[in-house]
Protein backbone atom coordinates (compact mmCIF):
# COMPACT_ATOMS: atom_id res chain seq x y z
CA UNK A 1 -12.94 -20.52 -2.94
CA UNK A 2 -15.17 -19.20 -0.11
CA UNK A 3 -17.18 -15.60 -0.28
CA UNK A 4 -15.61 -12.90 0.97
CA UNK A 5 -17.01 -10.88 3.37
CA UNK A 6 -15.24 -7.60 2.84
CA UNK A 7 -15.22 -5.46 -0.23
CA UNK A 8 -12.12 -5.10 -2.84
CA UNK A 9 -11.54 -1.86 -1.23
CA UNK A 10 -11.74 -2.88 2.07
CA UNK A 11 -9.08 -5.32 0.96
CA UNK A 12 -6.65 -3.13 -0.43
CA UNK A 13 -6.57 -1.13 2.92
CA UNK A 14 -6.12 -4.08 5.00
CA UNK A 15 -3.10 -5.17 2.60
CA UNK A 16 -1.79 -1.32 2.59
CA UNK A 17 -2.05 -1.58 6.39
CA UNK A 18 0.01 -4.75 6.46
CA UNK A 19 1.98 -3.74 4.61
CA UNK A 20 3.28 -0.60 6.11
CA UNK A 21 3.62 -2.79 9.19
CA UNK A 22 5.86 -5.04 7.13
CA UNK A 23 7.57 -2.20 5.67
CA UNK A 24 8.42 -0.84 9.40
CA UNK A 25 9.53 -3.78 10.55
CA UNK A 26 12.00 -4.04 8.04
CA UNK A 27 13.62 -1.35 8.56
CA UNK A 28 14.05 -1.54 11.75
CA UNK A 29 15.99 -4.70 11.23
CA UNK A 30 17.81 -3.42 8.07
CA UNK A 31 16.66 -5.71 5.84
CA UNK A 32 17.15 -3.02 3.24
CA UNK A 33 15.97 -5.11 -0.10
CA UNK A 34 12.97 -6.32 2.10
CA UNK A 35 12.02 -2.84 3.19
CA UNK A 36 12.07 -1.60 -0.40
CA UNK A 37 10.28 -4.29 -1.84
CA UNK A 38 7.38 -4.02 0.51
CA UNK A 39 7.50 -0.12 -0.22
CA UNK A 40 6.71 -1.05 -4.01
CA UNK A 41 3.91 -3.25 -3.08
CA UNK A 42 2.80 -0.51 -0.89
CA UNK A 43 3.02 2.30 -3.64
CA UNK A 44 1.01 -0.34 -5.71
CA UNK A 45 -1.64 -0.92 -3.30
CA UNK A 46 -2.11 3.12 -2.48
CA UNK A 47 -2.32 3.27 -6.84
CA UNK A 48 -4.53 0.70 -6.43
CA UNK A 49 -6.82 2.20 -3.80
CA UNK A 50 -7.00 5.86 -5.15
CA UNK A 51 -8.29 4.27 -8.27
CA UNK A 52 -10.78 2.24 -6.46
CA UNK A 53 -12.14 5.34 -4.61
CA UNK A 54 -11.86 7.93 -7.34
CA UNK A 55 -9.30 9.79 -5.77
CA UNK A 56 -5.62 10.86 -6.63
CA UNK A 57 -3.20 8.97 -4.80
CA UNK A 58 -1.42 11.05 -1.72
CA UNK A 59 1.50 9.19 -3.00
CA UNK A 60 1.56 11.29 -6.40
CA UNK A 61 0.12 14.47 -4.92
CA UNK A 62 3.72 14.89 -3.57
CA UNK A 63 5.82 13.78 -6.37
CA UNK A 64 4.05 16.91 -8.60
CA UNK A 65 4.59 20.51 -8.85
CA UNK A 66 1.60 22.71 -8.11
């Protein structure tokens, strides 16, 4: 395989940016089982990227009770 240029976090944005394009576009078409299964893979790659940077995940900031 060939070097990548870009770090693993820069990855995980670019594949959290696709994939809220992906997710939009599906449900604007209403492929329903599409849409949700992109939203999983989005949730993951958020997870993913909070733990990368350190940070808590916007994602579960708003699914707890302060």
């Amino acid at each position: 395989m060939g070097e990548n240029k870009f770090s693993r976090t820069e990855n995980i944005r670019y594949i959290q940016q696709m994939l809220g394009e992906l997710r939009s576009m599906a449900k604007l078409n209403d492929l329903d089982m599409l849409a949700y299964l992109i939203e999983i893979a989005y949730i993951e790659s958020n997870d993913l990227l909070a733990k990368e940077t350190n940070t808590v995940s916007p994602l579960k900031k708003r699914n707890t009770s302060t």
